[in-house]
N, C-alpha and C. Protein backbone atom coordinates (compact mmCIF):
# COMPACT_ATOMS: atom_id res chain seq x y z
N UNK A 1 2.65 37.72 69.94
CA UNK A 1 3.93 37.25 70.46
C UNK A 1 3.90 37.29 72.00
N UNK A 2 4.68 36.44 72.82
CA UNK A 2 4.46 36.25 74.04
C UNK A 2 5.57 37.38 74.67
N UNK A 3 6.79 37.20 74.05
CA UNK A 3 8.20 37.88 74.35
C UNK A 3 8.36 38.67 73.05
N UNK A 4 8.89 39.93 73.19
CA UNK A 4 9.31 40.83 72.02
C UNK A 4 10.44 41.60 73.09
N UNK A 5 11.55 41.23 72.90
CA UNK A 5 12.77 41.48 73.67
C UNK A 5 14.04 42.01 72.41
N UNK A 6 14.44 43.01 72.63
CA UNK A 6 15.58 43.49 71.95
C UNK A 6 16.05 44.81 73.07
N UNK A 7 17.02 44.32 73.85
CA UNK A 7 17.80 45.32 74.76
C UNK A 7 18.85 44.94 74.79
N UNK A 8 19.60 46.01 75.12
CA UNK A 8 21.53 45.84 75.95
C UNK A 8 21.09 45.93 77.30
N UNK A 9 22.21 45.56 78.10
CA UNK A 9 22.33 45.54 79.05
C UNK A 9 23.75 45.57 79.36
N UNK A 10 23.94 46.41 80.74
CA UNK A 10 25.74 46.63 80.84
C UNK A 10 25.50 45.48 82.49
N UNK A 11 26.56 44.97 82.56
CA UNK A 11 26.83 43.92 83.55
C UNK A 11 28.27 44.13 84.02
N UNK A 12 28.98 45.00 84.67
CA UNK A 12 30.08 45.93 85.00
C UNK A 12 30.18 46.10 84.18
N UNK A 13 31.82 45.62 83.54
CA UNK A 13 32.39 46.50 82.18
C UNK A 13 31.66 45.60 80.59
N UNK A 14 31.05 44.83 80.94
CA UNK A 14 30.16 43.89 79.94
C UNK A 14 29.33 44.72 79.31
N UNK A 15 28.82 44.95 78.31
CA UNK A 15 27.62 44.86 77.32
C UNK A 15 26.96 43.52 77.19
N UNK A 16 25.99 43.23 77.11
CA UNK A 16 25.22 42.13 76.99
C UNK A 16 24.06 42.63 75.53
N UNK A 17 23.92 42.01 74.84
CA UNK A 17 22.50 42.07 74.10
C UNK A 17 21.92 40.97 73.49
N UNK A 18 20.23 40.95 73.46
CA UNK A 18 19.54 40.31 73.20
C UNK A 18 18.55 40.74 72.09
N UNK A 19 18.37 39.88 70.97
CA UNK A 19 17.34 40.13 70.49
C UNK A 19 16.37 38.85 69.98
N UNK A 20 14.92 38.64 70.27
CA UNK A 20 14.27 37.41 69.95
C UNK A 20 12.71 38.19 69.99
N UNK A 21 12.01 37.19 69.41
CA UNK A 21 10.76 37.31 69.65
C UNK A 21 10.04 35.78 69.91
N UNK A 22 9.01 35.56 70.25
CA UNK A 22 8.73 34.13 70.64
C UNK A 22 7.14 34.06 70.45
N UNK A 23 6.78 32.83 70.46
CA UNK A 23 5.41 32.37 70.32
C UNK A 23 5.00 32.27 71.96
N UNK A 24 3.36 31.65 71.51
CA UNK A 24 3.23 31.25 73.01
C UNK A 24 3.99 29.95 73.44
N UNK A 25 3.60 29.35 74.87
CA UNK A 25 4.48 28.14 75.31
C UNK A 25 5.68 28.84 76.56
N UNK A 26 6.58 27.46 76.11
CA UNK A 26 7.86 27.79 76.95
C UNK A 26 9.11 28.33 75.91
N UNK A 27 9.83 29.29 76.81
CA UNK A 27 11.10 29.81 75.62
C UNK A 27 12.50 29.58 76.69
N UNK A 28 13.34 28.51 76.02
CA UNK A 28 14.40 28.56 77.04
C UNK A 28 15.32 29.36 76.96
N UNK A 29 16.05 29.60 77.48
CA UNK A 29 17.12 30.70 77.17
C UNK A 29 18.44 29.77 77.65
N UNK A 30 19.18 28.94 76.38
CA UNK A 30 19.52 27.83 76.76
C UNK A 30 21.83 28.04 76.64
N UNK A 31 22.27 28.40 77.73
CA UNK A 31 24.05 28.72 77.51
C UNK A 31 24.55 28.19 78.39
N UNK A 32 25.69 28.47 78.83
CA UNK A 32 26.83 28.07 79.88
C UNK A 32 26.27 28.91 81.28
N UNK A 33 26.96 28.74 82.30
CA UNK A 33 26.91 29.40 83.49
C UNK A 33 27.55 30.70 83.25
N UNK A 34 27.11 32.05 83.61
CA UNK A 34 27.78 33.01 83.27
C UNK A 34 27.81 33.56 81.97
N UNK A 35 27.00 33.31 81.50
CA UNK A 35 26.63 33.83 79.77
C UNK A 35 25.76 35.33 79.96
N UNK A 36 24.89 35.43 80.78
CA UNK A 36 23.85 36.56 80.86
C UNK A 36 22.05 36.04 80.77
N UNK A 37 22.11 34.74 81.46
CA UNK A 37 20.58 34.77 81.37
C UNK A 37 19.84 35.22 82.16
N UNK A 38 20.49 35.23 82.85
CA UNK A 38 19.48 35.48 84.70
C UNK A 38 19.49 36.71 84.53
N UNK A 39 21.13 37.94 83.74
CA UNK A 39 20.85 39.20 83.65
C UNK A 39 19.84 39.70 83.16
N UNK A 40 19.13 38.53 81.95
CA UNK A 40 17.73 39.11 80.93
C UNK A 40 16.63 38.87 81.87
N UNK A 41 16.85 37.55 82.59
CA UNK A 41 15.09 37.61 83.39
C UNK A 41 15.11 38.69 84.31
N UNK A 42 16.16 39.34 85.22
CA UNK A 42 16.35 40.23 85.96
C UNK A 42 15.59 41.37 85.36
N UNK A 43 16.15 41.84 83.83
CA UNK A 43 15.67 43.27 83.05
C UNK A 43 14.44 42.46 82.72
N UNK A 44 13.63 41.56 82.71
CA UNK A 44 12.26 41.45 82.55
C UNK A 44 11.46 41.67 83.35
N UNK A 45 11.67 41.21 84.44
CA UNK A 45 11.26 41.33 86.08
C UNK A 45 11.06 43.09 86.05
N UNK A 46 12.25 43.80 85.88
CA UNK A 46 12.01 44.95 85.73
C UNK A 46 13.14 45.37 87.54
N UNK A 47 13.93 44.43 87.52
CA UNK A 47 14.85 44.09 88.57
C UNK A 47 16.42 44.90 87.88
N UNK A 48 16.34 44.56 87.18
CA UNK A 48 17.82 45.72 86.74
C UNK A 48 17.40 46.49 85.20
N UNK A 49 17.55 47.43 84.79
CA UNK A 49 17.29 48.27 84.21
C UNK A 49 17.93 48.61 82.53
N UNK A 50 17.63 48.02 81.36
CA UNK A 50 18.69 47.78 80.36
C UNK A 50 19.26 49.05 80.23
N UNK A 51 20.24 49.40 79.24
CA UNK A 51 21.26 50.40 78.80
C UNK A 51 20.00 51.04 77.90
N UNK A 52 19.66 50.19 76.79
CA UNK A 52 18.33 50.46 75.70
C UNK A 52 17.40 49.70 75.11
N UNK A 53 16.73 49.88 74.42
CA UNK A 53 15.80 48.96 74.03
C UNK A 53 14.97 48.75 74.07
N UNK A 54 13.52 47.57 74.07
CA UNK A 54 12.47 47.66 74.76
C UNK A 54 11.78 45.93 74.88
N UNK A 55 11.06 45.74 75.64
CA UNK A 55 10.39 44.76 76.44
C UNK A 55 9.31 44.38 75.92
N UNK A 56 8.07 43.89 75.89
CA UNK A 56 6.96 44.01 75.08
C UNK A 56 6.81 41.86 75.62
N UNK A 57 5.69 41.99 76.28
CA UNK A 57 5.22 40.66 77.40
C UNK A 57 3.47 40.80 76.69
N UNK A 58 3.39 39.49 75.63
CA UNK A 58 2.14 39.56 75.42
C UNK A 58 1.30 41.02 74.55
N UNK A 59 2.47 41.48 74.24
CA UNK A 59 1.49 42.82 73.55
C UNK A 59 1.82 43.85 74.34
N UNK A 60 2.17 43.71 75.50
CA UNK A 60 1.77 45.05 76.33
C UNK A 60 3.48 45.39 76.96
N UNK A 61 3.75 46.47 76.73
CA UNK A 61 5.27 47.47 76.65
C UNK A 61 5.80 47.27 78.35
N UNK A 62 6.62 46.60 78.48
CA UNK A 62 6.88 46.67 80.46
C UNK A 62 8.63 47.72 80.57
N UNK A 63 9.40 47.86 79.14
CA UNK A 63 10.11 48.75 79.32
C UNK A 63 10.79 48.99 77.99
N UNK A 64 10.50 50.44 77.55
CA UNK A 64 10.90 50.86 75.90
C UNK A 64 11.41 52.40 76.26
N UNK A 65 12.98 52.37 76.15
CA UNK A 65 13.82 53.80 76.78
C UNK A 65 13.39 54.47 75.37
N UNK A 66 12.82 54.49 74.49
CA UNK A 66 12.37 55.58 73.25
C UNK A 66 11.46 56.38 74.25
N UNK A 67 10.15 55.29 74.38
CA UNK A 67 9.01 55.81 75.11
C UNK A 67 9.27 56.25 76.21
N UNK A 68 10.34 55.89 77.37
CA UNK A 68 10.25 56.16 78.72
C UNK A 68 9.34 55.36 79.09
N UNK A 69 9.01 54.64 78.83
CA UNK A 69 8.52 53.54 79.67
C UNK A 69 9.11 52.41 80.74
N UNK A 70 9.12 52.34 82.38
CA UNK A 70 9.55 51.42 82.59
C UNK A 70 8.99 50.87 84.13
N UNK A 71 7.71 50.04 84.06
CA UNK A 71 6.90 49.79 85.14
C UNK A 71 8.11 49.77 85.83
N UNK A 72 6.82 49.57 87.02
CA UNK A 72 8.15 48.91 88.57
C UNK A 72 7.21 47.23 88.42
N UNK A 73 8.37 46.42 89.13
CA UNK A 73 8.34 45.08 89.18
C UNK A 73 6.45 45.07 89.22
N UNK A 74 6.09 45.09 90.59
CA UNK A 74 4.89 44.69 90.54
C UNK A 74 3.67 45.48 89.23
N UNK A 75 4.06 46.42 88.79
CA UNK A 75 3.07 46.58 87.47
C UNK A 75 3.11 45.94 86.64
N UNK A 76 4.21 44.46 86.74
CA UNK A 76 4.48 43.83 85.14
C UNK A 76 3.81 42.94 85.46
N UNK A 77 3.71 42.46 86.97
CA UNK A 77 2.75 40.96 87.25
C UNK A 77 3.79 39.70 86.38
N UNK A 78 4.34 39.50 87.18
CA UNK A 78 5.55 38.30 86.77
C UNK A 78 5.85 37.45 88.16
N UNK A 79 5.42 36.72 87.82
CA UNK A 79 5.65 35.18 88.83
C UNK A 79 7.14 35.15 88.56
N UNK A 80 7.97 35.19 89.43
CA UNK A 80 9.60 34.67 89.33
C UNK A 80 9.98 33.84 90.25
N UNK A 81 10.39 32.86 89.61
CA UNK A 81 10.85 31.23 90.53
C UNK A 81 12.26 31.25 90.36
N UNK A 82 12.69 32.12 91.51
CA UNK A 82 14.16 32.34 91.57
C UNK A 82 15.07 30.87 91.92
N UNK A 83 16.37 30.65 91.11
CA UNK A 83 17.29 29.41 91.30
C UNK A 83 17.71 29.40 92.80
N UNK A 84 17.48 29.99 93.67
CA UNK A 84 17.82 29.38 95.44
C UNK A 84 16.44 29.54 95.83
N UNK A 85 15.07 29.91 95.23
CA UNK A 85 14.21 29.70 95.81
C UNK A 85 13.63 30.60 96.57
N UNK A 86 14.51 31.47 97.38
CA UNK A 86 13.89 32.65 98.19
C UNK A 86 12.66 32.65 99.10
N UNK A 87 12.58 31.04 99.71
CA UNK A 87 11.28 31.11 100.67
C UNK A 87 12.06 31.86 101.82
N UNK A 88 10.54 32.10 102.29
CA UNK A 88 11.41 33.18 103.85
C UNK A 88 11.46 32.04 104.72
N UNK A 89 12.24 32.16 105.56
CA UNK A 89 12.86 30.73 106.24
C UNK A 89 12.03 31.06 107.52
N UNK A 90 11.77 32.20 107.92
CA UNK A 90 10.88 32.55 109.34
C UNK A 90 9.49 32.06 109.21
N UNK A 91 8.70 32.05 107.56
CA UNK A 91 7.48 31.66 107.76
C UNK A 91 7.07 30.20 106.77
N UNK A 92 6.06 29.80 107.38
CA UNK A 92 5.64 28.05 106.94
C UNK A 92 5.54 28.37 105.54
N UNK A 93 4.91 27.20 105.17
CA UNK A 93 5.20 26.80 103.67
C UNK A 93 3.58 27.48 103.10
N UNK A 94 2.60 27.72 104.78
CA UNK A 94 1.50 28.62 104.44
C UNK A 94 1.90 30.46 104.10
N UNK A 95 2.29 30.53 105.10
CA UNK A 95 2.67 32.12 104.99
C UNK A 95 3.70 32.36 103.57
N UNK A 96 4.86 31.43 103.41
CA UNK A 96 5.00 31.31 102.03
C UNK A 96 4.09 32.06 100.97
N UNK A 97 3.18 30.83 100.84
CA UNK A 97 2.32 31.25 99.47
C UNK A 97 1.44 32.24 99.99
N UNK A 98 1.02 32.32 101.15
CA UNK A 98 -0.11 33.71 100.92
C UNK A 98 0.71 34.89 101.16
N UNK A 99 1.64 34.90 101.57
CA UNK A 99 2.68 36.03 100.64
C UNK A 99 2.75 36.40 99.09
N UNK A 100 2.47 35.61 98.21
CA UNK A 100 2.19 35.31 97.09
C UNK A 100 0.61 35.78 96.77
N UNK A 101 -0.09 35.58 97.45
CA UNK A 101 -1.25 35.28 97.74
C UNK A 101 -1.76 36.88 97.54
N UNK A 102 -1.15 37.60 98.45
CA UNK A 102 -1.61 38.92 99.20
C UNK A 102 -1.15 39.88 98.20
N UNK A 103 0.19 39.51 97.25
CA UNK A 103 0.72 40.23 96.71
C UNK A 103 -0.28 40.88 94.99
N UNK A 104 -1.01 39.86 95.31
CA UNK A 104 -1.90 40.31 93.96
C UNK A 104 -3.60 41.03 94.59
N UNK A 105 -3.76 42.33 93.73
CA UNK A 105 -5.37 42.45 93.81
C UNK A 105 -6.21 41.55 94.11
N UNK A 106 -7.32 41.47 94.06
CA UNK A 106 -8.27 40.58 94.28
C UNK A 106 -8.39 40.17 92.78
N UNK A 107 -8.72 41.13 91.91
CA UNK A 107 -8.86 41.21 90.77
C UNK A 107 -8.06 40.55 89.75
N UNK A 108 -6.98 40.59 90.21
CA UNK A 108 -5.68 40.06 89.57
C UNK A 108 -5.67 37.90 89.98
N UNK A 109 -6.47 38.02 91.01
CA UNK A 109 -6.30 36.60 91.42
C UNK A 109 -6.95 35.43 90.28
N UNK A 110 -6.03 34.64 89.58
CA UNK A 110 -6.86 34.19 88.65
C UNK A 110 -6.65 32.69 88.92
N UNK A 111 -5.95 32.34 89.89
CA UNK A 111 -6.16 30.93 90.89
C UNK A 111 -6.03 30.82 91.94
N UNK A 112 -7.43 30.08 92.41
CA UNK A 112 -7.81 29.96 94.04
C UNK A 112 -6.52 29.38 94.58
N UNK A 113 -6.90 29.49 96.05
CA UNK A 113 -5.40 29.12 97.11
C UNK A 113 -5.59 27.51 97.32
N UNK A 114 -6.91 26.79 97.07
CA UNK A 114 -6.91 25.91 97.38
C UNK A 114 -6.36 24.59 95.94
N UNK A 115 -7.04 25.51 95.08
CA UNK A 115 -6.68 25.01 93.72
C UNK A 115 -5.30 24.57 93.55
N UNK A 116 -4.90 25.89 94.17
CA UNK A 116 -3.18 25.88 93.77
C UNK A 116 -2.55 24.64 94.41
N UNK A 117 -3.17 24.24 95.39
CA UNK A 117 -2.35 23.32 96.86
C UNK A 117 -3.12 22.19 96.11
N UNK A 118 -3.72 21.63 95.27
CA UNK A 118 -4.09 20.47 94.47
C UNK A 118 -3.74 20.50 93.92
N UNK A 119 -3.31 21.40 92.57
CA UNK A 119 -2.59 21.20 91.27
C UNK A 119 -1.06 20.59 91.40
N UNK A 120 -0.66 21.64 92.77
CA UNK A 120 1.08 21.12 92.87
C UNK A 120 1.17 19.83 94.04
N UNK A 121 0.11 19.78 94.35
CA UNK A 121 0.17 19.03 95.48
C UNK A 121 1.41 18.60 96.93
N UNK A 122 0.80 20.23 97.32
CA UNK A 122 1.31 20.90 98.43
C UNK A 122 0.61 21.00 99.81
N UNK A 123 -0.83 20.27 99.61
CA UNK A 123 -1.75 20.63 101.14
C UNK A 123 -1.59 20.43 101.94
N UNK A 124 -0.29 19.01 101.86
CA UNK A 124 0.18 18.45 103.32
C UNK A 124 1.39 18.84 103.96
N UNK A 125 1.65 20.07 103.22
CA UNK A 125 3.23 20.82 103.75
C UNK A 125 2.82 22.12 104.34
N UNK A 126 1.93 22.87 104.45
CA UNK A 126 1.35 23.59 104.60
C UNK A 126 1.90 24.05 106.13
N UNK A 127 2.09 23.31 106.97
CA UNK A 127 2.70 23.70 108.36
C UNK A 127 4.03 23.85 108.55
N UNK A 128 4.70 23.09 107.61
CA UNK A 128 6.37 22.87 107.87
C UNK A 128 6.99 24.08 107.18
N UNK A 129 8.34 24.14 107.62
CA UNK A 129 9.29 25.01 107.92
C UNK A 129 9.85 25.25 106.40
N UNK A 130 10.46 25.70 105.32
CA UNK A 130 11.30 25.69 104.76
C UNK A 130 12.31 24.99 104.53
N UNK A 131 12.75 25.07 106.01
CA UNK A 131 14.24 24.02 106.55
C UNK A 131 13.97 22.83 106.21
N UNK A 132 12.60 21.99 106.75
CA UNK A 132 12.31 20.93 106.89
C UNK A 132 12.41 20.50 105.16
N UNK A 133 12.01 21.28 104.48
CA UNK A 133 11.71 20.52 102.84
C UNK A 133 12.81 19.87 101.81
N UNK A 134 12.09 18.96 101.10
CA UNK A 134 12.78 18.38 100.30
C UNK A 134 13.23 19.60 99.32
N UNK A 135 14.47 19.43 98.05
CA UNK A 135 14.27 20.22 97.08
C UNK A 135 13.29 20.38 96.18
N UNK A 136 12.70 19.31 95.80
CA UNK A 136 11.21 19.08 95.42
C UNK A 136 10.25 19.87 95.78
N UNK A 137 10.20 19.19 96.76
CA UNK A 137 8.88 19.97 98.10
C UNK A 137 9.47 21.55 98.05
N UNK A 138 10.52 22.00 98.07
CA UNK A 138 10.67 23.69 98.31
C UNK A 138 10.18 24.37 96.76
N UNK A 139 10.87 23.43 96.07
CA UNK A 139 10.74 24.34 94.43
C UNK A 139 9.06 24.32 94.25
N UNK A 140 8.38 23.03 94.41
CA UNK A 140 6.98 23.13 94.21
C UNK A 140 6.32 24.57 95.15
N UNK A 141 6.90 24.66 96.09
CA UNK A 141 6.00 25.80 97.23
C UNK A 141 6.29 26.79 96.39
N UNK A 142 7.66 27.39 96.00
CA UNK A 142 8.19 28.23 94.94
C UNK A 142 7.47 29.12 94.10
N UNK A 143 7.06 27.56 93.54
CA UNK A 143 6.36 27.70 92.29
C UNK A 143 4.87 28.01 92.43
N UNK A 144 4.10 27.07 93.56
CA UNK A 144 2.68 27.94 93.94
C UNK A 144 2.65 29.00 94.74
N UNK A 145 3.78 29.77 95.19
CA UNK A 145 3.79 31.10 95.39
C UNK A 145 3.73 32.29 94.29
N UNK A 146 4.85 31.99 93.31
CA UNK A 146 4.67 32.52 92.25
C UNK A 146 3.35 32.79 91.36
N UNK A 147 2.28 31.27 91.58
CA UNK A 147 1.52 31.15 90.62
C UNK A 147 -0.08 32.54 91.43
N UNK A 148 0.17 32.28 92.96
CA UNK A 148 -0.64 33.14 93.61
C UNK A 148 -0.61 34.23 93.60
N UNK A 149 0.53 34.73 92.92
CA UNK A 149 0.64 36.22 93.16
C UNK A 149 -0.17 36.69 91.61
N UNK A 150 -0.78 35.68 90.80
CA UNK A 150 -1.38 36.26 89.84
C UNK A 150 -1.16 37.18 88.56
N UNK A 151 -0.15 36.21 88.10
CA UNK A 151 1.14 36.80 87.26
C UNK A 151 0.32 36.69 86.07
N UNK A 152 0.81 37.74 84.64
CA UNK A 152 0.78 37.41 83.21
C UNK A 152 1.42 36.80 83.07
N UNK A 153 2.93 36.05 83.35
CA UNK A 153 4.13 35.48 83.07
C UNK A 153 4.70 34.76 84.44
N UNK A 154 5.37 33.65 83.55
CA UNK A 154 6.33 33.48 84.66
C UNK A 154 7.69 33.95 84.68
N UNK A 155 8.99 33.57 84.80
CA UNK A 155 10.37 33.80 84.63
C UNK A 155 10.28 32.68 85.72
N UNK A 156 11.62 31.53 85.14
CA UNK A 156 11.69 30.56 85.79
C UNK A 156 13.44 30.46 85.78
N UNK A 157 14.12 30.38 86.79
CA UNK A 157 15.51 30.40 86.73
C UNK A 157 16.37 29.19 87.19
N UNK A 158 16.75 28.41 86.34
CA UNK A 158 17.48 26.38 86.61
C UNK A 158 16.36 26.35 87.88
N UNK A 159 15.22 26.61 87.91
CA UNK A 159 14.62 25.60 88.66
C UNK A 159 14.45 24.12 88.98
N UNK A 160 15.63 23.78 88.76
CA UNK A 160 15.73 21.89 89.13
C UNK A 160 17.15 22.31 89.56
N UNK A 161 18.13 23.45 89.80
CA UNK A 161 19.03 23.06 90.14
C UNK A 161 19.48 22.81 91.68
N UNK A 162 18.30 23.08 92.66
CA UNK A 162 17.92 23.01 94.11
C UNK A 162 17.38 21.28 94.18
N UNK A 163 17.06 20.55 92.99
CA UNK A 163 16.13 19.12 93.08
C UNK A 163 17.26 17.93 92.73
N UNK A 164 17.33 17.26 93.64
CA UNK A 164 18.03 16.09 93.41
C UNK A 164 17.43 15.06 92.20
N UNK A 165 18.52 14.54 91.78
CA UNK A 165 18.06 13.46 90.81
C UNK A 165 16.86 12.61 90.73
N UNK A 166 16.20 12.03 92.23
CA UNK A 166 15.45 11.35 91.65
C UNK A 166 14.21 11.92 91.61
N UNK A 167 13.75 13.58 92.18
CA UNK A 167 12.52 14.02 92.46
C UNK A 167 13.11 15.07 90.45
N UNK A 168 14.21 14.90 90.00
CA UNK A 168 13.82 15.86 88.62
C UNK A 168 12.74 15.63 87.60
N UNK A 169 12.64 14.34 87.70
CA UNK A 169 11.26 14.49 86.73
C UNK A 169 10.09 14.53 87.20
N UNK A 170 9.69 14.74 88.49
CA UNK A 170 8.28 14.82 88.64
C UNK A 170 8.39 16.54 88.71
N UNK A 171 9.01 17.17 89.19
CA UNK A 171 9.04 18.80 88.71
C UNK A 171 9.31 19.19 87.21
N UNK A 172 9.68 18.11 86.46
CA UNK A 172 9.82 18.80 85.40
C UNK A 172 8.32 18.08 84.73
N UNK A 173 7.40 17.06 85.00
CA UNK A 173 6.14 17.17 84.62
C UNK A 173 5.57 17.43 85.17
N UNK A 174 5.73 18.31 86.77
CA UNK A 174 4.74 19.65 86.61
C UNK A 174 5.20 21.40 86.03
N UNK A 175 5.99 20.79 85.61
CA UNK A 175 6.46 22.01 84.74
C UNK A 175 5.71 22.37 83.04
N UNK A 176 5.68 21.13 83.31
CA UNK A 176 5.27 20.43 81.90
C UNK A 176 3.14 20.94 81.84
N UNK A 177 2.98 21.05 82.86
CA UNK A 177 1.17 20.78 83.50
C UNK A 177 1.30 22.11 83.66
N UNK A 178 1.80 23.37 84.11
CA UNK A 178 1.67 24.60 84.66
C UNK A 178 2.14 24.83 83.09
N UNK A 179 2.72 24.83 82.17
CA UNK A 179 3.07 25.03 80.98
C UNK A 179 1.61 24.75 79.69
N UNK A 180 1.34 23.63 79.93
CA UNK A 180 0.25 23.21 79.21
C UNK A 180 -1.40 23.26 79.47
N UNK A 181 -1.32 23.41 80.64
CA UNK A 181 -2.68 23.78 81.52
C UNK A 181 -2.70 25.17 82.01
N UNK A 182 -1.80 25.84 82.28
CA UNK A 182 -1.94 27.39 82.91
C UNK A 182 -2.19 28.15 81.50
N UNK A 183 -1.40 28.39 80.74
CA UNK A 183 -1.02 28.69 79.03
C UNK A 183 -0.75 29.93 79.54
N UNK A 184 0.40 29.99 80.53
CA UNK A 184 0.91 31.21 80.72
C UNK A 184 2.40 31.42 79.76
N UNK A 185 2.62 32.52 79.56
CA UNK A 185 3.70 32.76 78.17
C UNK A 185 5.12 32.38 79.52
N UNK A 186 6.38 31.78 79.40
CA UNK A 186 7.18 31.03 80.36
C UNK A 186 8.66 31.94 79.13
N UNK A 187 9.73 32.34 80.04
CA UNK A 187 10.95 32.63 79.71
C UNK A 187 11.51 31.53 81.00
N UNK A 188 12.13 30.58 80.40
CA UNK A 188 13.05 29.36 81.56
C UNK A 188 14.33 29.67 81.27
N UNK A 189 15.27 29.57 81.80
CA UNK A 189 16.89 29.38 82.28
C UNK A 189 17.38 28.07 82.13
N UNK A 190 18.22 27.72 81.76
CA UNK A 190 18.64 26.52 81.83
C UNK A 190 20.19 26.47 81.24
N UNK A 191 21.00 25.29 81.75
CA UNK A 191 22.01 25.09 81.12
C UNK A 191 22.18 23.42 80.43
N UNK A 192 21.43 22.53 81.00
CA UNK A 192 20.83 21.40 80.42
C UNK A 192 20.21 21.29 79.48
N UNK A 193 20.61 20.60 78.01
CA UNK A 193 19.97 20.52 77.06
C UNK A 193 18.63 19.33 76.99
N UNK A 194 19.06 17.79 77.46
CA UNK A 194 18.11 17.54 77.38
C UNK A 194 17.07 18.07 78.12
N UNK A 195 16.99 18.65 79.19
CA UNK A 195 15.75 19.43 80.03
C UNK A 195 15.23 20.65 78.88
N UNK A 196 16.01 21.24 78.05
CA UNK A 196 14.73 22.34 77.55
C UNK A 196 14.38 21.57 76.03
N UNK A 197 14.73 20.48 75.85
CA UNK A 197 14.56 19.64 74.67
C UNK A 197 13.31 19.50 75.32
N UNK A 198 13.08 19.09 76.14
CA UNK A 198 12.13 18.56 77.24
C UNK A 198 10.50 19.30 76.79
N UNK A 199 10.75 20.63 77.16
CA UNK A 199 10.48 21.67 77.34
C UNK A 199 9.94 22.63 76.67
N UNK A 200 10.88 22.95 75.87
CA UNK A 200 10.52 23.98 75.67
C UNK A 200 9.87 24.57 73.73
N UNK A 201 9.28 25.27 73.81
CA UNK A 201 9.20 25.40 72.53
C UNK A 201 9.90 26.39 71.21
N UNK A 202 10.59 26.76 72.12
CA UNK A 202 11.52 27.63 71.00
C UNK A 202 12.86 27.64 71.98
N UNK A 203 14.38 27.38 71.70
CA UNK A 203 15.20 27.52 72.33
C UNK A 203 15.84 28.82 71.90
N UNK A 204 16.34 29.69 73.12
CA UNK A 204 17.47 30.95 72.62
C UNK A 204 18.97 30.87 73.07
N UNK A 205 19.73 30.59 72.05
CA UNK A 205 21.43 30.56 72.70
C UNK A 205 21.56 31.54 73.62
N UNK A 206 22.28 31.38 74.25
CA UNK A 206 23.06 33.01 74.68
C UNK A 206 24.17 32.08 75.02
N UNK A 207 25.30 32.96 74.66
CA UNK A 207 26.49 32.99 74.88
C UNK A 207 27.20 33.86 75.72
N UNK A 208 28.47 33.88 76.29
CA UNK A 208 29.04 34.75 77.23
C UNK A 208 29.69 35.67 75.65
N UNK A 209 29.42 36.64 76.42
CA UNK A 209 29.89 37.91 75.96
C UNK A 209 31.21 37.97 75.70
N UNK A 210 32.10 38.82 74.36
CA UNK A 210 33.29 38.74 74.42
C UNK A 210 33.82 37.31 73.83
């Protein structure tokens, strides 16, 4: 199984809970705005902390309150393509990704820097600003930052909701290429149905709580 997820989570006076398990591929986590998805990629990330329960990414335990188990972010190795994107606005679209870059072992590196800037086809942005980019152009840098830091997983959050209409489908077929060519196990966000129709291979409701 790629995902083995059964936790609560408190979100102020909210309870939240989840329970699924998933194949390999993409798994959307498909509700309204304000339902609790971003709260689950958050407790996957290992970014907020569930009430109980446990985690389990590929076989291997990233947080089970029986066991006391609960890495810190970087022991889980999770690429996260946050929904505003989070490039640092002070450095280029290079320092970007080798931020990404730096953040993994050597060991851990399981795609070259140059590779990466061909697959997404990014080599010619490489100098410019953040500011300067399309939504396209930012989510792609995003996304080969994420992929450099040499993740087991991704967590992908409405990543098209920064991309204007006419650049959405060429991010969503390289979504489609980092999905089918990487064969990394993918938890996506979304509130668009035809996009995880698109997509994905197992859909999960979530609903708002209450």
């Amino acid at each position: 199984m790629s995902f083995e997820i059964d936790v609560r989570l408190r979100r102020g006076a909210t309870e939240l809970s989840y329970a699924f398990e998933t194949g390999n591929g993409l798994t959307a986590l498909f509700g309204p705005s304000g339902a609790g998805k971003t709260s689950l990629l958050d407790a996957v990330a290992g970014l907020v902390r569930p009430v109980s329960g446990r985690i389990v990414v590929s076989g291997k335990p990233v947080f089970d309150r029986e066991r006391r188990i609960d890495l810190r972010p970087e022991q889980r190795r999770c690429g996260y393509v946050f929904q505003d994107l989070r490039l640092f606005p002070h450095k280029s679209v290079r320092g970007n990704l080798e931020f990404g870059w730096k953040l993994a072992p050597q060991d851990q590196r399981w795609l070259a820097f140059e590779t990466a800037l061909e697959f997404l086809g990014i080599g010619h942005l490489l100098d410019r600003m953040p500011a300067t980019l399309s939504g396209g152009e930012a989510q792609r840098v995003a996304i080969g930052r994420a992929l450099l830091s040499g993740p087991r997983f991704l967590l992908m959050d409405e990543p098209l909701a920064s991309v204007d209409t006419a650049r959405r489908g060429e991010i969503l077929t390289l979504i489609e290429r980092v999905r089918d060519e990487l064969s990394l196990p993918i938890l996506y966000v979304s509130h668009d149905r035809a996009e995880v129709d698109r997509l994905a291979s197992r859909i999960i409701p979530v609903e708002p709580a209450g």
